[in-house]
C-alpha atoms as a PDB file:
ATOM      1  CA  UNK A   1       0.000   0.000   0.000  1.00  0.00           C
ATOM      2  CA  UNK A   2       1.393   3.722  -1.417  1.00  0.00           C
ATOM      3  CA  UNK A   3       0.169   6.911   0.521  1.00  0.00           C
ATOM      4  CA  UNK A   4      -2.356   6.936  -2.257  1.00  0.00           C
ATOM      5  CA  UNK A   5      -4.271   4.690  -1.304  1.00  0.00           C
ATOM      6  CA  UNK A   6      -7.470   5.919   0.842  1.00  0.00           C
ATOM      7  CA  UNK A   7      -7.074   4.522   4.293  1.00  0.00           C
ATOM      8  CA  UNK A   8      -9.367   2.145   5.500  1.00  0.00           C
ATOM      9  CA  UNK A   9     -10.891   4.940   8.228  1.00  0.00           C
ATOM     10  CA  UNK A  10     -12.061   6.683   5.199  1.00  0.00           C
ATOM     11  CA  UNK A  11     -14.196   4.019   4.518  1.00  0.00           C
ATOM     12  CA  UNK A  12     -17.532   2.466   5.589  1.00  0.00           C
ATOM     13  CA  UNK A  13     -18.535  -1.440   5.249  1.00  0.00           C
ATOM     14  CA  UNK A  14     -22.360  -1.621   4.345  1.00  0.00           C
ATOM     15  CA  UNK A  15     -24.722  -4.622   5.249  1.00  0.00           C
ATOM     16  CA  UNK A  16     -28.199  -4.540   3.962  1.00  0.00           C
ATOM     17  CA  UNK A  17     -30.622  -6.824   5.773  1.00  0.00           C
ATOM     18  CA  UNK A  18     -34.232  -8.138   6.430  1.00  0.00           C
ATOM     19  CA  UNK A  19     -34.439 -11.334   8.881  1.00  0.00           C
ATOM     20  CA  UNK A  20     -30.924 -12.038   9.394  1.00  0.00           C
ATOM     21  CA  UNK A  21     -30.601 -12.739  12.805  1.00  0.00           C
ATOM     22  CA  UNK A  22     -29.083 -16.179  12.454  1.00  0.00           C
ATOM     23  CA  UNK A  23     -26.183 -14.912  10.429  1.00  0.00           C
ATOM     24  CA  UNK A  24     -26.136 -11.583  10.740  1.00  0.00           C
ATOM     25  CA  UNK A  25     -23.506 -11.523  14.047  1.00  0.00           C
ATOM     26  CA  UNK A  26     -21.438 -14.406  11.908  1.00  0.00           C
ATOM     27  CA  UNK A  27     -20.962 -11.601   8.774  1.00  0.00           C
ATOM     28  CA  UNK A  28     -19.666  -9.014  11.029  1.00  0.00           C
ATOM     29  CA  UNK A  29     -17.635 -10.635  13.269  1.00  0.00           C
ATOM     30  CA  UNK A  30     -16.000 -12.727  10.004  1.00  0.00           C
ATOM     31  CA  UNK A  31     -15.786  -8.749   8.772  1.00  0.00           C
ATOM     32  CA  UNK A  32     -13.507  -7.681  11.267  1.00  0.00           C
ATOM     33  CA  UNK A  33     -11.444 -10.781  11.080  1.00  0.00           C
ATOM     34  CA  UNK A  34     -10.651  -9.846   7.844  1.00  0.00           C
ATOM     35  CA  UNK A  35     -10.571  -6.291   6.645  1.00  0.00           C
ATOM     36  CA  UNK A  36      -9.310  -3.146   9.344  1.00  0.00           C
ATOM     37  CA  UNK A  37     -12.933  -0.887   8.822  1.00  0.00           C
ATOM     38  CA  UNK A  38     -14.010   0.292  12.186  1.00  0.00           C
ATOM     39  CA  UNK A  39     -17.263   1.831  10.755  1.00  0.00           C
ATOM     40  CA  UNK A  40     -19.693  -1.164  10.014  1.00  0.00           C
ATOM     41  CA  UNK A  41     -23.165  -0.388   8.906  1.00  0.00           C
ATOM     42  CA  UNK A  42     -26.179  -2.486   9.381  1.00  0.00           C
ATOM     43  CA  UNK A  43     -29.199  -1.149   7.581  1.00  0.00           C
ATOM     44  CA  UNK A  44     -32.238  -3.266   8.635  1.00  0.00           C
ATOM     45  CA  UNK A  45     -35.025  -2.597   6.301  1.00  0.00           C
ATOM     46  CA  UNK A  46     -37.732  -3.308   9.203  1.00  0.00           C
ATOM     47  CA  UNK A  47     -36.818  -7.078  10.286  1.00  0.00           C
ATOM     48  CA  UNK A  48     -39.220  -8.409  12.058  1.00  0.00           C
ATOM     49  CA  UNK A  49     -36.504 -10.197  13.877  1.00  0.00           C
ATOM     50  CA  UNK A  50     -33.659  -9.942  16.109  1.00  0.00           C
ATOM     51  CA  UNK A  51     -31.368  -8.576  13.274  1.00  0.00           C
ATOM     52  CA  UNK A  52     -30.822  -4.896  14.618  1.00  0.00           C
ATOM     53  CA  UNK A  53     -30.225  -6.127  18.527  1.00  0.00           C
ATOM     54  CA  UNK A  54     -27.569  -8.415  17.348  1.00  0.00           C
ATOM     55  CA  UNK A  55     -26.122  -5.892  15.306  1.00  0.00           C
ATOM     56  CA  UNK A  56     -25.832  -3.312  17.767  1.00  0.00           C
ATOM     57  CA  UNK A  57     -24.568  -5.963  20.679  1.00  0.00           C
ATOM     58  CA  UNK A  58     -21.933  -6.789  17.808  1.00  0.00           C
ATOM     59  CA  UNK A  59     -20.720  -3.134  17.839  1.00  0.00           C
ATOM     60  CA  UNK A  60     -22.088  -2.242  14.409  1.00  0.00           C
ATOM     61  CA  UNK A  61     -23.755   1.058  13.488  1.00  0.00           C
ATOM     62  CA  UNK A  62     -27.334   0.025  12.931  1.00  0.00           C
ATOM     63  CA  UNK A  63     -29.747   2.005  10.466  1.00  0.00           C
ATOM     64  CA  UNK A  64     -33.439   0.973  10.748  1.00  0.00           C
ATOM     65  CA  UNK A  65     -36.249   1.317   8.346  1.00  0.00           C
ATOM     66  CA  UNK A  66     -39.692   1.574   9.831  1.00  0.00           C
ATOM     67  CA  UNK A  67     -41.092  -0.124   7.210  1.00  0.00           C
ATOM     68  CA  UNK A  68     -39.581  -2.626   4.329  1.00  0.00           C
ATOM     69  CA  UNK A  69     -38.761  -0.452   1.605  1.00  0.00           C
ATOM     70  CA  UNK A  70     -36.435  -2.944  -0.574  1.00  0.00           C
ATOM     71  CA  UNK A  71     -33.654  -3.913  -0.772  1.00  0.00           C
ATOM     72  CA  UNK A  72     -32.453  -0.855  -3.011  1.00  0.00           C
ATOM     73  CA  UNK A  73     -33.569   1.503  -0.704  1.00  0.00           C
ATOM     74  CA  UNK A  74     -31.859   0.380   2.036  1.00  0.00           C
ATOM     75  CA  UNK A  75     -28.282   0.560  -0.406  1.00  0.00           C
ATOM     76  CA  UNK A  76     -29.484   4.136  -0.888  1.00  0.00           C
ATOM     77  CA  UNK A  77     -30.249   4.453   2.696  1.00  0.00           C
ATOM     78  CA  UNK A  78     -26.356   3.239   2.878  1.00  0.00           C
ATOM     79  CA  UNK A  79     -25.182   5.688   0.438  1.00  0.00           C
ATOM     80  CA  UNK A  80     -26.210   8.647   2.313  1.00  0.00           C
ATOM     81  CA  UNK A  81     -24.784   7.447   5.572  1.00  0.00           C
ATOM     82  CA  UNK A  82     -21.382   7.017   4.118  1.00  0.00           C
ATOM     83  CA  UNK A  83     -21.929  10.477   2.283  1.00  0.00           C
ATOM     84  CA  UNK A  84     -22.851  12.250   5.307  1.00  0.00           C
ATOM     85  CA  UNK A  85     -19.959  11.243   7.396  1.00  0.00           C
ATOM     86  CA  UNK A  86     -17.663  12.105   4.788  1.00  0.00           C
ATOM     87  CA  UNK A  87     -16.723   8.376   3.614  1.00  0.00           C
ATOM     88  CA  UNK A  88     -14.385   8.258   0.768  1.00  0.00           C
ATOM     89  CA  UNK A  89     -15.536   4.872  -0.053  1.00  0.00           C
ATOM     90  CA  UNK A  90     -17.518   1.428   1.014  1.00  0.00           C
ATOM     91  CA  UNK A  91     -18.165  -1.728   0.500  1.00  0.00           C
ATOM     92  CA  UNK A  92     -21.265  -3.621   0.614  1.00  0.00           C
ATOM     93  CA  UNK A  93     -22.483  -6.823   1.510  1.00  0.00           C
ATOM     94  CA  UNK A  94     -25.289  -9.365   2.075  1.00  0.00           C
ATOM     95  CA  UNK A  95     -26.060 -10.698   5.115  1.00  0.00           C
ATOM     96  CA  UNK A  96     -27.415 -13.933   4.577  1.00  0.00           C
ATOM     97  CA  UNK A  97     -23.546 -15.227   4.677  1.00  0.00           C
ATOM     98  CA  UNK A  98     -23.311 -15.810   0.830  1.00  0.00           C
ATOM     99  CA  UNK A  99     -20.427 -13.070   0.646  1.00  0.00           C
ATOM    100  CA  UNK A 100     -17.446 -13.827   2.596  1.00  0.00           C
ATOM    101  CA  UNK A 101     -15.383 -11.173   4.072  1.00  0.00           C
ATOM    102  CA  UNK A 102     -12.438 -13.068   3.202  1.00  0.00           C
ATOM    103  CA  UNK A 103     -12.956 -11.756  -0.392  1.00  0.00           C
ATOM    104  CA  UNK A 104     -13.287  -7.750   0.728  1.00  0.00           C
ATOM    105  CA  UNK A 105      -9.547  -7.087   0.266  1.00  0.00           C
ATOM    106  CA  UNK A 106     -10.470  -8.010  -3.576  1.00  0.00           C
ATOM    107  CA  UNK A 107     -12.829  -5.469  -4.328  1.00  0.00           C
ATOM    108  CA  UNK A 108     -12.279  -2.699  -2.080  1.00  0.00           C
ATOM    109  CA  UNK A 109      -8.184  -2.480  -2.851  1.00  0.00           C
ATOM    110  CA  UNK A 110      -9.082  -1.538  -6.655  1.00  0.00           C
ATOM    111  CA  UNK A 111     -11.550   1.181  -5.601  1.00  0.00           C
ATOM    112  CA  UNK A 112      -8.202   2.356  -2.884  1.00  0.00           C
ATOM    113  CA  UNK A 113      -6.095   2.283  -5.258  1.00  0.00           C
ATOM    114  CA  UNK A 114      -8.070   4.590  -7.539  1.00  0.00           C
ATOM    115  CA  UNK A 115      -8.047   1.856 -10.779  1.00  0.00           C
ATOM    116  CA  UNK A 116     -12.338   1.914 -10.327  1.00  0.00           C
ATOM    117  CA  UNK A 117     -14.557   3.905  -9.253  1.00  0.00           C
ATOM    118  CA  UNK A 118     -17.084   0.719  -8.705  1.00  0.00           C
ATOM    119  CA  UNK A 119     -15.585  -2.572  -8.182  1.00  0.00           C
ATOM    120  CA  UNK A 120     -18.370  -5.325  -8.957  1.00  0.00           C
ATOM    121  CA  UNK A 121     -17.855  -9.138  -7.217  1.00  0.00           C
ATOM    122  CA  UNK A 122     -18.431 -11.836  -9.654  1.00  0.00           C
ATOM    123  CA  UNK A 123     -19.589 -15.342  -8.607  1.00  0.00           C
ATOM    124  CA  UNK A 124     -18.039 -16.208 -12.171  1.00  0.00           C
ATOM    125  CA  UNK A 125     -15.063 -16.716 -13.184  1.00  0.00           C
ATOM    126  CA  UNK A 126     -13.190 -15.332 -16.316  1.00  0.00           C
ATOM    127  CA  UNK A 127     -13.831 -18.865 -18.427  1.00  0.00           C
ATOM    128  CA  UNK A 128     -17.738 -18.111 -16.824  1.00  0.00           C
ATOM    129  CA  UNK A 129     -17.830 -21.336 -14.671  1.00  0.00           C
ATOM    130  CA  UNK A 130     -18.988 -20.712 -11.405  1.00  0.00           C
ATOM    131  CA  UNK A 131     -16.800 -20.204  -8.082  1.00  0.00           C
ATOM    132  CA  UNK A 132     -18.129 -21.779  -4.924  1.00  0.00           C
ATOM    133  CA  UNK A 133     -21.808 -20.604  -6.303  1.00  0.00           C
ATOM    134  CA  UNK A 134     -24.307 -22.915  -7.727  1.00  0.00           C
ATOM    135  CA  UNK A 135     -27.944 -21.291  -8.376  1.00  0.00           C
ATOM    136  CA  UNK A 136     -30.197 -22.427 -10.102  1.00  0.00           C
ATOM    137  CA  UNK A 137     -30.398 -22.989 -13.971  1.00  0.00           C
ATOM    138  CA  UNK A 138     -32.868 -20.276 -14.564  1.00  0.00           C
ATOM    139  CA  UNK A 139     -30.810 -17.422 -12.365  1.00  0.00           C
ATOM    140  CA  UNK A 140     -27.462 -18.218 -14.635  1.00  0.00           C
ATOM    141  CA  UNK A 141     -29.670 -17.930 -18.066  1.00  0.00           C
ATOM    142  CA  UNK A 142     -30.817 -14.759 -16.170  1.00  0.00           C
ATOM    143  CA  UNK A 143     -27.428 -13.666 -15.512  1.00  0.00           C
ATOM    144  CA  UNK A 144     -26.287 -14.298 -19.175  1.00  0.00           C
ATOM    145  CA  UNK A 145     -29.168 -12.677 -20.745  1.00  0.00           C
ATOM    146  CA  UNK A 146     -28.921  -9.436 -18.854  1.00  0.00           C
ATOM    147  CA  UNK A 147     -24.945  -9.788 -19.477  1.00  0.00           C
ATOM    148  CA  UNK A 148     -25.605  -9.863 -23.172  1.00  0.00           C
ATOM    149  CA  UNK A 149     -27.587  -6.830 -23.255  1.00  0.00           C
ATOM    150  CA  UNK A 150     -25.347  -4.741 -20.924  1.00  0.00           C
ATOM    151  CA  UNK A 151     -22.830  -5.586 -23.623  1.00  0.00           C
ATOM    152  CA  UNK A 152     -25.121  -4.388 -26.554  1.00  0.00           C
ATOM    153  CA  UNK A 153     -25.991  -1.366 -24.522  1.00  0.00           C
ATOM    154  CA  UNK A 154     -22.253  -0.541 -23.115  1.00  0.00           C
ATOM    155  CA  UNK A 155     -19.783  -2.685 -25.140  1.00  0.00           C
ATOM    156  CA  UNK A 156     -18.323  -3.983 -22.052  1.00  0.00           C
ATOM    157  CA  UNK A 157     -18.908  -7.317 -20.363  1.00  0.00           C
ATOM    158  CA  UNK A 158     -20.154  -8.199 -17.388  1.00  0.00           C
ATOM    159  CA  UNK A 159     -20.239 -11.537 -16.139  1.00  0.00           C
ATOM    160  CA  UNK A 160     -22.116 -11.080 -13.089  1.00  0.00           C
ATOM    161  CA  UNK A 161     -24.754  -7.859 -13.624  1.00  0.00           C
ATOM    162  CA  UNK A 162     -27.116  -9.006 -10.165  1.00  0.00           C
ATOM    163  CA  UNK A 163     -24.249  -9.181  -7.368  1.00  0.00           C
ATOM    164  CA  UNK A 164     -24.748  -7.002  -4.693  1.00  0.00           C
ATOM    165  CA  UNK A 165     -20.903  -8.020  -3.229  1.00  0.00           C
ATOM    166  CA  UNK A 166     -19.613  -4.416  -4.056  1.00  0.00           C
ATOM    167  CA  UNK A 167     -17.242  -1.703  -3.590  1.00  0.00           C
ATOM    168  CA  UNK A 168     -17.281   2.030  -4.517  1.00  0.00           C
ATOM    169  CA  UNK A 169     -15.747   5.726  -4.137  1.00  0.00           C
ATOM    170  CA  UNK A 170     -17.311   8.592  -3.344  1.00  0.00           C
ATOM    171  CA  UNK A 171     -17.787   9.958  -6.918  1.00  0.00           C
ATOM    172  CA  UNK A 172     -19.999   6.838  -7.851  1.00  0.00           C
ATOM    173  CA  UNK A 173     -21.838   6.852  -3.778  1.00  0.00           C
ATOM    174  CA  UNK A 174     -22.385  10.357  -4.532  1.00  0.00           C
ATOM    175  CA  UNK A 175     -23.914  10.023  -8.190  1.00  0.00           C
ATOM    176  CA  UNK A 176     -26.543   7.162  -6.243  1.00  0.00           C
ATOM    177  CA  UNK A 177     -28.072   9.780  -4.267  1.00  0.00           C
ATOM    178  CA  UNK A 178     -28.968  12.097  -6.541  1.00  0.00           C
ATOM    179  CA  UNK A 179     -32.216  10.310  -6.947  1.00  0.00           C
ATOM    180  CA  UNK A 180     -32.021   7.679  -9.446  1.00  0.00           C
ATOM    181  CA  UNK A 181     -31.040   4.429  -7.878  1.00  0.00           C
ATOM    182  CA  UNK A 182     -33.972   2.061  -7.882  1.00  0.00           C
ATOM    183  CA  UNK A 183     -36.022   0.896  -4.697  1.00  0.00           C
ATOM    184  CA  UNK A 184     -36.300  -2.718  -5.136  1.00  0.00           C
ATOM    185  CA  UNK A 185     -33.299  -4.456  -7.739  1.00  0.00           C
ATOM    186  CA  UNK A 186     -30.633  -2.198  -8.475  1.00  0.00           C
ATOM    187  CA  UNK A 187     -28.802  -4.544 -10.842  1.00  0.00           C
ATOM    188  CA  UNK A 188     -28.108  -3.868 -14.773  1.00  0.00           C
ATOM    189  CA  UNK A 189     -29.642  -0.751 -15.067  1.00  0.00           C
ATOM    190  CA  UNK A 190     -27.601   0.721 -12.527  1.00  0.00           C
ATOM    191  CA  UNK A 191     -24.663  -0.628 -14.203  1.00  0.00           C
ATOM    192  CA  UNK A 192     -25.560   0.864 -17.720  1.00  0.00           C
ATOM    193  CA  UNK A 193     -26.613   4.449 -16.377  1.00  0.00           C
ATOM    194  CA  UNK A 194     -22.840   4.212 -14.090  1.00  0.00           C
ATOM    195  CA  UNK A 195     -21.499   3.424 -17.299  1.00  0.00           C
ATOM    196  CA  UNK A 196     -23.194   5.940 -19.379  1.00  0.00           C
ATOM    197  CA  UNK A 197     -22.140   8.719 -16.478  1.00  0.00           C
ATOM    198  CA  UNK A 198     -18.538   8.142 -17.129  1.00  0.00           C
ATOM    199  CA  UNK A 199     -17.743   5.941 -13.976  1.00  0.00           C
ATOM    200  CA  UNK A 200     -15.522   3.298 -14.726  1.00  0.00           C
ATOM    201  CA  UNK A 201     -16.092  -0.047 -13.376  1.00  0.00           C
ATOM    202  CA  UNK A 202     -14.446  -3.418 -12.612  1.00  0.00           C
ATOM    203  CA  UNK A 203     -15.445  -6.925 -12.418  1.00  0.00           C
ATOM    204  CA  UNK A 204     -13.643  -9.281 -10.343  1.00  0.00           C
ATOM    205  CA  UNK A 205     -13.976 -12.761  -9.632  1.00  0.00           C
ATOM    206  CA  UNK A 206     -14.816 -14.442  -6.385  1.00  0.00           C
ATOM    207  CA  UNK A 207     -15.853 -17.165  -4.343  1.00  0.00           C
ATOM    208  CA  UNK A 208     -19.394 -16.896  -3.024  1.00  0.00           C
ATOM    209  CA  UNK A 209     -21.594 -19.627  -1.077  1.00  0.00           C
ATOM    210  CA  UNK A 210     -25.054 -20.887  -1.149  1.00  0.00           C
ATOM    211  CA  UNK A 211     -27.360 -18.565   1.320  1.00  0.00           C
ATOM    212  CA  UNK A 212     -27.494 -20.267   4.349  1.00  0.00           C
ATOM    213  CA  UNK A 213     -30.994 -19.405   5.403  1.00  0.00           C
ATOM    214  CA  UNK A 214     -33.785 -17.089   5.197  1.00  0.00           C
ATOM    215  CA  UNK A 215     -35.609 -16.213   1.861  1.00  0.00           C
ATOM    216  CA  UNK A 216     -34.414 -15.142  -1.171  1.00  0.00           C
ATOM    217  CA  UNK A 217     -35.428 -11.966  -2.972  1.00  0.00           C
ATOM    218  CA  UNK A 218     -35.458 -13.960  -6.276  1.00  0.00           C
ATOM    219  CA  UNK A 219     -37.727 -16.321  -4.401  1.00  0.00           C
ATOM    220  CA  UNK A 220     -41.287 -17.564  -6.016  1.00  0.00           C
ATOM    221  CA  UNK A 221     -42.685 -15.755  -8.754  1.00  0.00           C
ATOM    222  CA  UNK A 222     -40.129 -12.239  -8.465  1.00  0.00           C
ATOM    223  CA  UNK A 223     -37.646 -13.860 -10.852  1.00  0.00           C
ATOM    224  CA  UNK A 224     -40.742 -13.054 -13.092  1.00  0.00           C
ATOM    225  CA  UNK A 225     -41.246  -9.181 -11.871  1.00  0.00           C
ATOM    226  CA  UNK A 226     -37.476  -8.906 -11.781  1.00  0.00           C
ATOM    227  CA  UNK A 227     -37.123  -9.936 -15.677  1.00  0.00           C
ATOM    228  CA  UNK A 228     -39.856  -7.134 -16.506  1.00  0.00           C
ATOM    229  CA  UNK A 229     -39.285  -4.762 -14.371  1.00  0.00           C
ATOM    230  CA  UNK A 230     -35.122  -5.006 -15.708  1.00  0.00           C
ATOM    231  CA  UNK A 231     -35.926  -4.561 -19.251  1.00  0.00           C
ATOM    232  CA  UNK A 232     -38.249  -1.763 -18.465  1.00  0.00           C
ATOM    233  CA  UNK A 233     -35.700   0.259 -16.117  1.00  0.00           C
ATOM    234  CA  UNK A 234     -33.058  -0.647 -19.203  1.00  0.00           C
ATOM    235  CA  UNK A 235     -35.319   0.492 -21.241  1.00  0.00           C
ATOM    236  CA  UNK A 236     -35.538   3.938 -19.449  1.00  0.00           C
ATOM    237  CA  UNK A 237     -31.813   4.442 -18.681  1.00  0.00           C
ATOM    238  CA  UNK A 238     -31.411   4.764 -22.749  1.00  0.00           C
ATOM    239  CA  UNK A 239     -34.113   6.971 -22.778  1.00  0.00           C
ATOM    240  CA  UNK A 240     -32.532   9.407 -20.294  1.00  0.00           C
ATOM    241  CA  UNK A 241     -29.148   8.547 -22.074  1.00  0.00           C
ATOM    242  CA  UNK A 242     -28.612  12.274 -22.064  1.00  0.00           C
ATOM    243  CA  UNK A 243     -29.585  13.311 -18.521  1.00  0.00           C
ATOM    244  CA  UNK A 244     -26.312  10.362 -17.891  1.00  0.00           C
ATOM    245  CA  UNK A 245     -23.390  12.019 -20.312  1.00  0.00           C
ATOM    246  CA  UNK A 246     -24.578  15.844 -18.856  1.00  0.00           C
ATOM    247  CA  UNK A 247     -23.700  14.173 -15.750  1.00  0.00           C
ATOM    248  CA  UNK A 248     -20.509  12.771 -17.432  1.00  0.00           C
ATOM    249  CA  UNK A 249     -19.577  16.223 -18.340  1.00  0.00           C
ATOM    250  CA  UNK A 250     -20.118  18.040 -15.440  1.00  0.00           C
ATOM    251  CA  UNK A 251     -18.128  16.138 -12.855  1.00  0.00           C
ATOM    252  CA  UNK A 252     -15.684  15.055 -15.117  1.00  0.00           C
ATOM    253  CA  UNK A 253     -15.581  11.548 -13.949  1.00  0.00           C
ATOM    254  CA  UNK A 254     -12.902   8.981 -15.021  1.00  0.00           C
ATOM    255  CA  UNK A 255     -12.473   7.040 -18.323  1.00  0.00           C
ATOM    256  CA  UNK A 256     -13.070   3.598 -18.416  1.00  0.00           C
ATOM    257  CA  UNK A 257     -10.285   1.500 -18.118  1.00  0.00           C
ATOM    258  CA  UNK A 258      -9.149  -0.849 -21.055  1.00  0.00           C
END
């Protein structure tokens, strides 16, 4: 590490949750055991739960929704935390235990370093074979449709567009708070408007595990919703495709990298 590198007090470690007291405790304990961020943030979209008492008795900074917004809006609800107490970057994870903090040093060093401003966690490797993660057959045709049309859209490739195993600087936190980042599943269209803003960003493989309880938001019939809803928030992100290079423009953010 170079004196260029933002130092980890700068930064803030976000964990979005609903009904995680089982494993929420396990994530940030494993968390400290891994990466040297002393501001841990647990935003609890209105569990139902012991989620925020464990948090808190775990020494973590614990934001509460009073009712379930989505999974979206408590990321945003994350963004303006880390914006507010001057955060240079974070990093966020889930807390159902499929992220492992032994992988944080992977994304957040890139987004340190200054080489990204987002750093995205694949659960796929380079050759596209799976690490660790095995969902199920209709999630990866998922995943490869909405990579094929980021590509069409973007001309870059993304392998994984729906991981929420993240990493960003203030520049991209900052641009997510200015009113556009969807409530529910902020996945590929977040990715094409970041793009289309002029914020570069960098997928990295790593290993990620099965969920190890509670319910998934892809659970049931929302794979459906999700698939609709995607293509109509793409749909809208080319539409504003101006309102996204103005931005571009204006804060003069970085080129993507080659």
């Amino acid at each position: 590490m170079t004196n260029a590198l933002m130092t980890m007090d700068q930064g803030v470690l976000l964990i979005p949750c609903y009904n995680e007291a089982p494993r929420i405790g396990r994530v940030v304990d494993g968390i400290r055991h891994h990466i040297p961020v002393s501001n841990i943030a647990v935003i609890d979209d209105a569990s139902s739960d012991q989620t925020t008492a464990i948090a808190h008795g775990m020494g973590a900074k614990v934001l509460t929704h009073a009712t379930n917004l989505g999974y979206g809006a408590a990321l945003e609800t994350g963004y303006r935390y880390a914006q507010q107490a001057g955060c240079l970057w974070l990093a966020q994870m889930d807390g159902d235990g499929q992220h492992l903090p032994s992988e944080l040093p992977r994304i957040v060093e890139p987004v340190r370093a200054g080489k990204a401003d987002i750093v995205i966690g694949s659960r796929y490797r380079n050759d596209g074979t799976a690490s660790g993660w095995q969902g199920s057959a209709l999630r990866r045709t998922g995943h490869r449709v909405f990579s094929e049309i980021i590509f069409r859209l973007t001309g870059q490739r993304f392998l994984d567009p729906t991981s929420g195993f993240q990493a960003m600087n203030r520049p991209a936190f900052t641009f997510f708070t200015s009113g556009i980042f969807p409530c529910d599943y902020p996945d590929s269209d977040v990715i094409v408007m970041a793009l289309r803003a002029g914020l570069r960003i960098l997928e990295v493989p790593v290993t990620m595990l099965p969920r190890s309880g509670g319910v998934s938001m892809h659970a049931g019939l929302k794979p459906l919703y999700y698939s609709i809803k995607m293509l109509f928030s793409l749909f809208l992100v080319v539409l504003n495709d101006r309102n996204w290079k103005d931005y571009a423009n204006t804060h003069h953010a970085g080129t993507q990298p080659t």
